[in-house]
N, C-alpha and C. Protein backbone atom coordinates (compact mmCIF):
# COMPACT_ATOMS: atom_id res chain seq x y z
N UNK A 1 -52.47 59.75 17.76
CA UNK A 1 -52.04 59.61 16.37
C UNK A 1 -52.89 58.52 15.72
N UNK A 2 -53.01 59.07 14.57
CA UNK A 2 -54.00 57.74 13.87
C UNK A 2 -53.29 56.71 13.72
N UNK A 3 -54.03 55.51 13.48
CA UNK A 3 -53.71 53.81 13.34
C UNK A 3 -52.98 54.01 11.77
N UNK A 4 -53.36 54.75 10.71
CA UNK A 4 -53.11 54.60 9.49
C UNK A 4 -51.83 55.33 9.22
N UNK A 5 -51.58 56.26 10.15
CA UNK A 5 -50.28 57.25 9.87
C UNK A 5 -49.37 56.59 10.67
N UNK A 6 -49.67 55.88 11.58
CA UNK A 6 -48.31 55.28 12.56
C UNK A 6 -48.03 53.81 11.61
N UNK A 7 -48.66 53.15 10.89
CA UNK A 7 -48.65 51.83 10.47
C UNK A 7 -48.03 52.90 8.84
N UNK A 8 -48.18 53.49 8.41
CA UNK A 8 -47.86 54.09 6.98
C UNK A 8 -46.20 54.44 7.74
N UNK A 9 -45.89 55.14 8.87
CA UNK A 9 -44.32 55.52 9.09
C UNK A 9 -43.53 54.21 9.10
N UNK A 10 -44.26 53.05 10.04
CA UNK A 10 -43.43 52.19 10.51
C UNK A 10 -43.18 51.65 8.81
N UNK A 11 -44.14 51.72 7.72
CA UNK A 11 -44.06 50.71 6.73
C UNK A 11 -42.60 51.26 6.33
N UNK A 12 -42.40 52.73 6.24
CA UNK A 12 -41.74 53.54 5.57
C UNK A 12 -40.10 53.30 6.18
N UNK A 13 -40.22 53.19 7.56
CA UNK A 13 -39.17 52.95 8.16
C UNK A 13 -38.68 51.80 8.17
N UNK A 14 -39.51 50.49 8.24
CA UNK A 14 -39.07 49.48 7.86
C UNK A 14 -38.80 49.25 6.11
N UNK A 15 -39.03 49.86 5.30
CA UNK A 15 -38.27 49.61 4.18
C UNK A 15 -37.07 50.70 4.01
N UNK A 16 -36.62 51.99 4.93
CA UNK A 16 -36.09 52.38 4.44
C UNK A 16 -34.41 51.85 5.38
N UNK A 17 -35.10 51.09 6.60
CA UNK A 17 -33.64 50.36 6.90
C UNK A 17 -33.46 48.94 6.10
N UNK A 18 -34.24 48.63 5.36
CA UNK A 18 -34.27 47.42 4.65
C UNK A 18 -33.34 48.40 3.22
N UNK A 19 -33.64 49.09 2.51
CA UNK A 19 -32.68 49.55 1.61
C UNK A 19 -31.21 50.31 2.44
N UNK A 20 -30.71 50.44 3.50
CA UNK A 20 -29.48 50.89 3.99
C UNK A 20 -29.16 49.68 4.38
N UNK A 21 -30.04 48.12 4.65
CA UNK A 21 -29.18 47.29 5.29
C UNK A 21 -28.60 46.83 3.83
N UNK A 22 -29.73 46.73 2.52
CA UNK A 22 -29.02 45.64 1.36
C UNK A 22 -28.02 46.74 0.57
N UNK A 23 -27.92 47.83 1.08
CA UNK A 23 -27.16 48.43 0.33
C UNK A 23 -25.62 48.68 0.70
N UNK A 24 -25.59 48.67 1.93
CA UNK A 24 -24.49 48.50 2.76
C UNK A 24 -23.92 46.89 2.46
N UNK A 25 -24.40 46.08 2.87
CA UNK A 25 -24.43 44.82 2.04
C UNK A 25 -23.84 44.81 1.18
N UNK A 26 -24.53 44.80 0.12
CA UNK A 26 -23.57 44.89 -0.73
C UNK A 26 -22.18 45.44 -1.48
N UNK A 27 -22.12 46.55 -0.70
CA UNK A 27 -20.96 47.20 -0.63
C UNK A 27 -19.63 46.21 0.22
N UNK A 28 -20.18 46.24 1.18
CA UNK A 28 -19.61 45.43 1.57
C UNK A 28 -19.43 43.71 1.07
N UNK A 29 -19.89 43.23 0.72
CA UNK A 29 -19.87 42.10 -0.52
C UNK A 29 -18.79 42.32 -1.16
N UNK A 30 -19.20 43.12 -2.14
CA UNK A 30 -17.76 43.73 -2.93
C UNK A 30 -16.18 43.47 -2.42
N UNK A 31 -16.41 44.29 -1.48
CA UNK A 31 -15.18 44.15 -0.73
C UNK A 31 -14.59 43.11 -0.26
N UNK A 32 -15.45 42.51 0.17
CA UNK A 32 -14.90 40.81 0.71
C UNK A 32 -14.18 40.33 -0.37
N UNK A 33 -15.40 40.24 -1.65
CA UNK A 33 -14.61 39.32 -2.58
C UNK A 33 -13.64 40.11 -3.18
N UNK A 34 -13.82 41.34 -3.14
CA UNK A 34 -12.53 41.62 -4.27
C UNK A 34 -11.10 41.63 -3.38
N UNK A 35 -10.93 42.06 -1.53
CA UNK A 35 -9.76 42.20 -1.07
C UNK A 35 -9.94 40.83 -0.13
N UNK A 36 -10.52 40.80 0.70
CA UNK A 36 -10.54 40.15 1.98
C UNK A 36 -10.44 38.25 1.48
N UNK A 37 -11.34 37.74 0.57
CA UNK A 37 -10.91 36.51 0.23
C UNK A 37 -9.70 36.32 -0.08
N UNK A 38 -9.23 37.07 -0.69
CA UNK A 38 -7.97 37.06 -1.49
C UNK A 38 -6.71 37.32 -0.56
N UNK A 39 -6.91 37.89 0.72
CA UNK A 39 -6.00 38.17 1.59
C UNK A 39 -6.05 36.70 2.59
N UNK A 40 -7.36 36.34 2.53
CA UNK A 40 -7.18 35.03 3.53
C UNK A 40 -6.91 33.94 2.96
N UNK A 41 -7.18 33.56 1.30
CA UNK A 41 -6.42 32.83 0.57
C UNK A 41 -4.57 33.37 1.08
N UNK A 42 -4.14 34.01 0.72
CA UNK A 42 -2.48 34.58 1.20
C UNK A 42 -1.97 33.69 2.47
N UNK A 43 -3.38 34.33 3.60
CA UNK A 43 -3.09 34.09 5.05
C UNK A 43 -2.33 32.64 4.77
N UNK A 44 -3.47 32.07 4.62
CA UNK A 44 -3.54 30.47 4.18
C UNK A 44 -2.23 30.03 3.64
N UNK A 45 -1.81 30.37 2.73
CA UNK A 45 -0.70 30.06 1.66
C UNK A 45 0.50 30.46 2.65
N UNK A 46 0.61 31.77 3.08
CA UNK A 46 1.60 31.89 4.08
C UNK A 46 2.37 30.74 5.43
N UNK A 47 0.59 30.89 5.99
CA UNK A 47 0.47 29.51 7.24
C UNK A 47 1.54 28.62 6.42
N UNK A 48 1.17 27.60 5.51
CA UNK A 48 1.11 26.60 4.84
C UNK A 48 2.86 26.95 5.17
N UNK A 49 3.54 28.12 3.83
CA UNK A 49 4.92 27.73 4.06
C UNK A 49 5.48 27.66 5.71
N UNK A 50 4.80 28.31 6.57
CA UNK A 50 5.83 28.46 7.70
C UNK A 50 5.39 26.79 8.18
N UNK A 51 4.65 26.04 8.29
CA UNK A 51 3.87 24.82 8.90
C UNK A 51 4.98 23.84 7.64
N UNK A 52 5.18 24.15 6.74
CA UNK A 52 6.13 23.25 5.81
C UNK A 52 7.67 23.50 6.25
N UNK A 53 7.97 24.46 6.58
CA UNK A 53 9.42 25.07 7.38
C UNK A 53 9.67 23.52 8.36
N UNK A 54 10.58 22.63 8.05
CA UNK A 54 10.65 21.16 9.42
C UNK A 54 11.71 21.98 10.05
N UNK A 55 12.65 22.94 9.59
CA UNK A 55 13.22 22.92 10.58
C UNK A 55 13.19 24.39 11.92
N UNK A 56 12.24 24.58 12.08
CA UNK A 56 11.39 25.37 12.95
C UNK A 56 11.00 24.89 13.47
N UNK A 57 10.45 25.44 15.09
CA UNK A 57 10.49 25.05 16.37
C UNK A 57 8.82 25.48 16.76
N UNK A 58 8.27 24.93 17.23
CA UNK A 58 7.07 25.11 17.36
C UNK A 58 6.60 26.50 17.32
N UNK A 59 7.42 27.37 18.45
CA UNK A 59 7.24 28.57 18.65
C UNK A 59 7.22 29.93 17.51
N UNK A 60 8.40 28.96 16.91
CA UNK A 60 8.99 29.95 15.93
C UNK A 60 7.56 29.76 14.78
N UNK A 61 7.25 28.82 14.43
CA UNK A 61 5.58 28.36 13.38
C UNK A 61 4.65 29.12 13.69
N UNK A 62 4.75 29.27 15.04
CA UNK A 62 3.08 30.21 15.80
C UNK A 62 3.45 31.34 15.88
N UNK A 63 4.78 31.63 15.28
CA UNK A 63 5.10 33.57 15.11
C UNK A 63 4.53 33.92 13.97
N UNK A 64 5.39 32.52 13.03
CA UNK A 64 5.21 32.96 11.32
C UNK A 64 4.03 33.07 11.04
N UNK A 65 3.03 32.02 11.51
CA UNK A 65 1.30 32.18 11.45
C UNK A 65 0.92 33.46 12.10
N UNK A 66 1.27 34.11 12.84
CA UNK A 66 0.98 35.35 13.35
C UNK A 66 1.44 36.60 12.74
N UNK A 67 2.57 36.78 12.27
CA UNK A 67 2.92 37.30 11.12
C UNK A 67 2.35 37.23 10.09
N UNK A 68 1.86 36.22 9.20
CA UNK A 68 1.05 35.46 8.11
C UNK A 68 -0.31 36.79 8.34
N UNK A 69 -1.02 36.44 9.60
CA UNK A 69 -2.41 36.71 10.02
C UNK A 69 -2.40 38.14 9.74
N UNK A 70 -1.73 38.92 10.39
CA UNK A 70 -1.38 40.14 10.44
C UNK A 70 -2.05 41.23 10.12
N UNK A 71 -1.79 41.56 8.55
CA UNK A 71 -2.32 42.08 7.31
C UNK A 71 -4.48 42.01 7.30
N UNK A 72 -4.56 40.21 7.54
CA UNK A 72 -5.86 40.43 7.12
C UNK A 72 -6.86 40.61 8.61
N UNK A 73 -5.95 40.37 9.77
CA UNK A 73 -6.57 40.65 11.44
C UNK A 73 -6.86 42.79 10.90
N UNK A 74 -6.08 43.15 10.60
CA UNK A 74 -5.51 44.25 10.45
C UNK A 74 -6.75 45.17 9.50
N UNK A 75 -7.38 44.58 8.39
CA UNK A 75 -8.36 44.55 7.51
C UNK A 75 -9.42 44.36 8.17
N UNK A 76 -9.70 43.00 8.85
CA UNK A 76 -10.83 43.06 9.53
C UNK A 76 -11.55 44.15 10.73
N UNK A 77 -10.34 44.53 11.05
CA UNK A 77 -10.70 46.02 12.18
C UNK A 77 -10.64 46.73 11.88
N UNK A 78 -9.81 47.21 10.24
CA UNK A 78 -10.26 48.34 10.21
C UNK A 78 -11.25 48.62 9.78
N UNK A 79 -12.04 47.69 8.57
CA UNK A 79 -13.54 47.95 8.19
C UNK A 79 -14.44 47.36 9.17
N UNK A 80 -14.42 47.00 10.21
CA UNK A 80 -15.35 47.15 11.36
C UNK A 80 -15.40 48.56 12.03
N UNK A 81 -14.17 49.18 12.46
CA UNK A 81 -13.98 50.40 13.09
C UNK A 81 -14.79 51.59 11.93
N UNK A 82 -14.44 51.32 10.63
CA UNK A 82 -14.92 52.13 9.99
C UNK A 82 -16.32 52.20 9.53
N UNK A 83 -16.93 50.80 9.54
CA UNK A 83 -18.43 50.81 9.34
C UNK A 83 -18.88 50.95 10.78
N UNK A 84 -18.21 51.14 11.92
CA UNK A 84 -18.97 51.21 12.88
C UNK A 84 -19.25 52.93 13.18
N UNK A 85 -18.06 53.49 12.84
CA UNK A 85 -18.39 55.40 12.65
C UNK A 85 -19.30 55.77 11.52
N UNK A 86 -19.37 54.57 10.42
CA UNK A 86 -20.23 55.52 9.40
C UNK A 86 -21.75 55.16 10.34
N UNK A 87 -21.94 54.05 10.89
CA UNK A 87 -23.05 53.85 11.67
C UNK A 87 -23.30 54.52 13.15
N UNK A 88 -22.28 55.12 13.09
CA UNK A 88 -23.07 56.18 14.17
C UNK A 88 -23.43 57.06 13.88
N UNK A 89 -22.51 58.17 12.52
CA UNK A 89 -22.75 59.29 11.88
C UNK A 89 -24.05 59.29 11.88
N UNK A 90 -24.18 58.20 11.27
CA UNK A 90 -26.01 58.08 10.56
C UNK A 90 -26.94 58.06 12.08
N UNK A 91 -26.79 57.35 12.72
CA UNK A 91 -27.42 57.25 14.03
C UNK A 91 -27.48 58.93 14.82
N UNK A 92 -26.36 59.36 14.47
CA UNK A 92 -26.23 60.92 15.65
C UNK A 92 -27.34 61.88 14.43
N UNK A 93 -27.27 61.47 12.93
CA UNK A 93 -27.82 62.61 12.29
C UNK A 93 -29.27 62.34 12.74
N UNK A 94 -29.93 61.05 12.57
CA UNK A 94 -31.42 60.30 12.75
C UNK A 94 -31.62 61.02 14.63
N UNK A 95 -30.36 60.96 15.21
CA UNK A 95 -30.92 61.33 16.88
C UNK A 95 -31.29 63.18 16.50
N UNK A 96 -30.35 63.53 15.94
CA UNK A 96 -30.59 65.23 15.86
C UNK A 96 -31.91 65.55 14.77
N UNK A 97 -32.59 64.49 13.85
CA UNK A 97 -33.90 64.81 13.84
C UNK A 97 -34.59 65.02 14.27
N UNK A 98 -34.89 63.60 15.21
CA UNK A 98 -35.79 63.49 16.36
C UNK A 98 -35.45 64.85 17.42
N UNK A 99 -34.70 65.15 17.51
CA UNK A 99 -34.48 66.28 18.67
C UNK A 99 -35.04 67.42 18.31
N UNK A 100 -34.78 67.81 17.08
CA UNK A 100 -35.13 68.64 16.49
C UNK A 100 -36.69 68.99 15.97
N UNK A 101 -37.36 67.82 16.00
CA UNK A 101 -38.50 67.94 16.04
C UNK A 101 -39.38 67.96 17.10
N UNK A 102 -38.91 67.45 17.87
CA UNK A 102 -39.21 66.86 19.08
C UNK A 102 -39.11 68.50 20.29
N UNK A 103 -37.80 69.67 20.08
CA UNK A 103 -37.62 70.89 20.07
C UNK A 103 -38.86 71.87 19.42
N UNK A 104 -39.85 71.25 18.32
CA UNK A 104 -40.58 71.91 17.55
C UNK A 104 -42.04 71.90 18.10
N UNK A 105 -41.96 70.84 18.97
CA UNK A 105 -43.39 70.63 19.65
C UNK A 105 -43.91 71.65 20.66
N UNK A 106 -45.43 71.92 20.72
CA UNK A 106 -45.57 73.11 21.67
C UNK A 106 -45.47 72.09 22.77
N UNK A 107 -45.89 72.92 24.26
CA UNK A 107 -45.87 72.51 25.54
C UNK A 107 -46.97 71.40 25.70
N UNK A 108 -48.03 71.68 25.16
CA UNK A 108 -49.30 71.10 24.79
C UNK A 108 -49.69 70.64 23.74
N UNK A 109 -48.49 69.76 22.96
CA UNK A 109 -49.09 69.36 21.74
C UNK A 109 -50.56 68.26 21.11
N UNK A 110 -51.01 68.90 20.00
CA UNK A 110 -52.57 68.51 20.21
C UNK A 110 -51.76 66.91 19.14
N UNK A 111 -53.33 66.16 18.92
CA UNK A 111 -52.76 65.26 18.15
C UNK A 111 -51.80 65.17 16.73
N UNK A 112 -52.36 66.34 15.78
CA UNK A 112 -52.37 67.04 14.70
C UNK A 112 -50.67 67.68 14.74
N UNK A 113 -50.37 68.11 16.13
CA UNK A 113 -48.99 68.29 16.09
C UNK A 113 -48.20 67.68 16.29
N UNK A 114 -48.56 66.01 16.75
CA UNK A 114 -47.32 65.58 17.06
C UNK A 114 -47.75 64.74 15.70
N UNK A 115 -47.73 64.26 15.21
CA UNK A 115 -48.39 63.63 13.81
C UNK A 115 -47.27 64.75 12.93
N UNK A 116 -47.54 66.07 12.37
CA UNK A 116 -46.39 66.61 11.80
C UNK A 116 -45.40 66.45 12.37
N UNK A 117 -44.86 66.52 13.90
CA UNK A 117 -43.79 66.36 14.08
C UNK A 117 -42.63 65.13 13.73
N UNK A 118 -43.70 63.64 13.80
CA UNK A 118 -43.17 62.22 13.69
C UNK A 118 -43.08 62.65 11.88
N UNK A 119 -43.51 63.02 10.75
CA UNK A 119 -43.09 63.23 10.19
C UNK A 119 -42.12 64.14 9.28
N UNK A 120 -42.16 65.00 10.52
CA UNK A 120 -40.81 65.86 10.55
C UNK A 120 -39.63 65.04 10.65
N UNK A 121 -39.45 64.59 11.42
CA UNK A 121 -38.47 63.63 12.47
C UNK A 121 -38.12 62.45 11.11
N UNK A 122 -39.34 61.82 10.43
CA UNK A 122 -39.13 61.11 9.46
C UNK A 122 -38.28 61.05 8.06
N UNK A 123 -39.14 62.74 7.95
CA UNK A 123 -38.52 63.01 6.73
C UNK A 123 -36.80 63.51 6.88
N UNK A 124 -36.73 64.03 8.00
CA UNK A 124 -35.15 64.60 7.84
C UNK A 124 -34.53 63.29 7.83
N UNK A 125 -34.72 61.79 9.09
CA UNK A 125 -33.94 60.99 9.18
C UNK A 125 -33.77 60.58 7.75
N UNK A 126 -34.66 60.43 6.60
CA UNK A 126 -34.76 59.55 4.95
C UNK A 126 -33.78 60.68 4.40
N UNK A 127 -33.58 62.28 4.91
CA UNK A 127 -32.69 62.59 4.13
C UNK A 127 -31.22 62.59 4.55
N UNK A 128 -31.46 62.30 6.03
CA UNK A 128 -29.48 61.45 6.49
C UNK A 128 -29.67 60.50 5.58
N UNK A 129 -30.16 59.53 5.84
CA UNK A 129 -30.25 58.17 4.96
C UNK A 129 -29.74 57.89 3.73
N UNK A 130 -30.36 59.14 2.94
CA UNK A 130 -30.16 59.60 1.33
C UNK A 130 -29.05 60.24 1.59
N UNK A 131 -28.55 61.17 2.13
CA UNK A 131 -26.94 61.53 2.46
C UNK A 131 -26.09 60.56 2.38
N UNK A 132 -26.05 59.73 3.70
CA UNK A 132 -24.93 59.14 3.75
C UNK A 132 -25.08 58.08 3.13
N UNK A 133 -25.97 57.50 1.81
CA UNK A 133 -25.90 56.19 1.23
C UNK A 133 -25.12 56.95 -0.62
N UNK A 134 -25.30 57.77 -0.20
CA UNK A 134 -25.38 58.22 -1.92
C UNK A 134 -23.66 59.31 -1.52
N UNK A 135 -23.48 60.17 -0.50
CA UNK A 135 -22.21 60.27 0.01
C UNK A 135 -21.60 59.94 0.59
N UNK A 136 -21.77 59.36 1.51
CA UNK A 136 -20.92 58.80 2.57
C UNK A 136 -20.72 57.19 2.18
N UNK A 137 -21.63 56.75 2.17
CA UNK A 137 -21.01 55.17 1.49
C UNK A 137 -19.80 55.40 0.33
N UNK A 138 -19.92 56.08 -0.45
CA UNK A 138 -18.85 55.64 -1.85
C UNK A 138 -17.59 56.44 -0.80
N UNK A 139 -17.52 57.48 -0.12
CA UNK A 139 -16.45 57.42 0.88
C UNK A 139 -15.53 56.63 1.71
N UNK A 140 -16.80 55.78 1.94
CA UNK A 140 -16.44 54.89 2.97
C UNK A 140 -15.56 53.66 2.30
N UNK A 141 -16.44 53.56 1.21
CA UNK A 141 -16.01 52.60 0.61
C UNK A 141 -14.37 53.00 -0.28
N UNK A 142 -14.52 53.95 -0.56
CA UNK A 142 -13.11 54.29 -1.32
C UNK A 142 -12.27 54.32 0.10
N UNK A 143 -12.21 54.34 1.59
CA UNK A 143 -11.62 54.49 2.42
C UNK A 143 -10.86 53.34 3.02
N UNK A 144 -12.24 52.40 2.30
CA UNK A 144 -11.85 50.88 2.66
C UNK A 144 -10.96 50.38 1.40
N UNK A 145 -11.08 50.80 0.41
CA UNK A 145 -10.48 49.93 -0.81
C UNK A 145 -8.74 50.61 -0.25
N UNK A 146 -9.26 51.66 -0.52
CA UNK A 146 -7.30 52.50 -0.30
C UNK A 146 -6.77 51.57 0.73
N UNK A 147 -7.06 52.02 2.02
CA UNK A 147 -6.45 51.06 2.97
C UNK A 147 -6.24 49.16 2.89
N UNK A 148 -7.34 48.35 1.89
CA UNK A 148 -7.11 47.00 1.88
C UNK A 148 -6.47 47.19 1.34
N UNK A 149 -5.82 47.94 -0.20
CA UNK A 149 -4.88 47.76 -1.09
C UNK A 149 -3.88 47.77 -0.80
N UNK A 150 -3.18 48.74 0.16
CA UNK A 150 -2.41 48.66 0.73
C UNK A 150 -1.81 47.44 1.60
N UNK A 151 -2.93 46.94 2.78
CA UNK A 151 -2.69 45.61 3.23
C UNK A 151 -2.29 44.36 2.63
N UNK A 152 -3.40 44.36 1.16
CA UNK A 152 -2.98 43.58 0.54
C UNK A 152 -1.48 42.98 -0.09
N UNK A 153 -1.14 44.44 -0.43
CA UNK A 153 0.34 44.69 -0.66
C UNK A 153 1.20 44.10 0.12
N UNK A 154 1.02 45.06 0.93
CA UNK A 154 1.78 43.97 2.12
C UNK A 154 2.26 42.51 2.66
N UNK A 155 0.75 42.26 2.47
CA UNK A 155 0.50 41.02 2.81
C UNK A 155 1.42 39.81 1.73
N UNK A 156 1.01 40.44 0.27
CA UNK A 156 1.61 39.67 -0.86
C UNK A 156 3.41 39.68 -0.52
N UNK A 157 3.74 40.60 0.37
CA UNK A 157 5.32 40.29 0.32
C UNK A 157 5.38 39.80 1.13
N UNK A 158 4.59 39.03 1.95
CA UNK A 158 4.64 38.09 3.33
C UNK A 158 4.91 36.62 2.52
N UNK A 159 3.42 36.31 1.37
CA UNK A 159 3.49 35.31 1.12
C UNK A 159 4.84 34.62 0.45
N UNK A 160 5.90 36.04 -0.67
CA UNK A 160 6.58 35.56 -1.90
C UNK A 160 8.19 35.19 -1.14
């Protein structure tokens, strides 16, 4: 494979996980500040009354703080669990490129064919990429808001 076509993919590949990392990013950004600060501000405020409670027993403080926690422990796994499936989706679609191209190669591929093939392999992975950033992210993300809102909820009748 030429020096100019392998240094032109990698450029391509390194900017196109550089736009899924800042874009994910920021999605996730969002989210922090609009649910997750706001739930660990709560946490906080919660802690605070049960730690102001004098007449509670040590044990009984390290429930209420655990109770308190709950809601945003609860948040934190689920948008880990859930950015961790949208990151495989994407990973199993990018593996079934490569396979698929990689399936396309003769027995004897000359240089010329494996050169189309790496950009076979390329172009399908940029169109998972373009899939799941343009569908699957606003999914994901509406998957995450529904469920923090809910927590949040919750959580707010912990603190009042």
């Amino acid at each position: 494979m030429s020096a100019s076509l392998e240094h032109e993919l990698e450029r391509e590949v390194n900017k196109m996980q550089e736009h899924y990392q800042k874009t994910v990013q920021n999605a996730m950004t969002q989210l922090d500040k609009e649910y997750l600060r706001k739930m660990q501000a709560a946490y906080f405020r919660c802690g605070m009354k049960c730690c102001d409670d004098q007449s509670s027993s040590v044990s009984e403080v390290q429930r209420c703080i655990e109770h308190c926690e709950a809601p945003l422990s609860q948040a934190h796994s689920f948008m880990q669990n859930e950015l961790a499936a949208f990151q495989n989706r994407l990973q199993q679609c990018s593996t079934e490129c490569s396979n698929r191209a990689r399936d396309n190669l003769k027995s004897d591929p000359t240089d010329e064919d494996i050169k189309k093939a790496q950009r076979q392999a390329f172009d399908c992975s940029k169109t998972c990429l373009d899939s799941h950033l343009s569908k699957g992210l606003p999914a994901l993300v509406e998957r995450l808001q529904s469920q923090l809102r809910k927590l949040k909820t919750d959580q707010l009748k912990l603190v009042q």
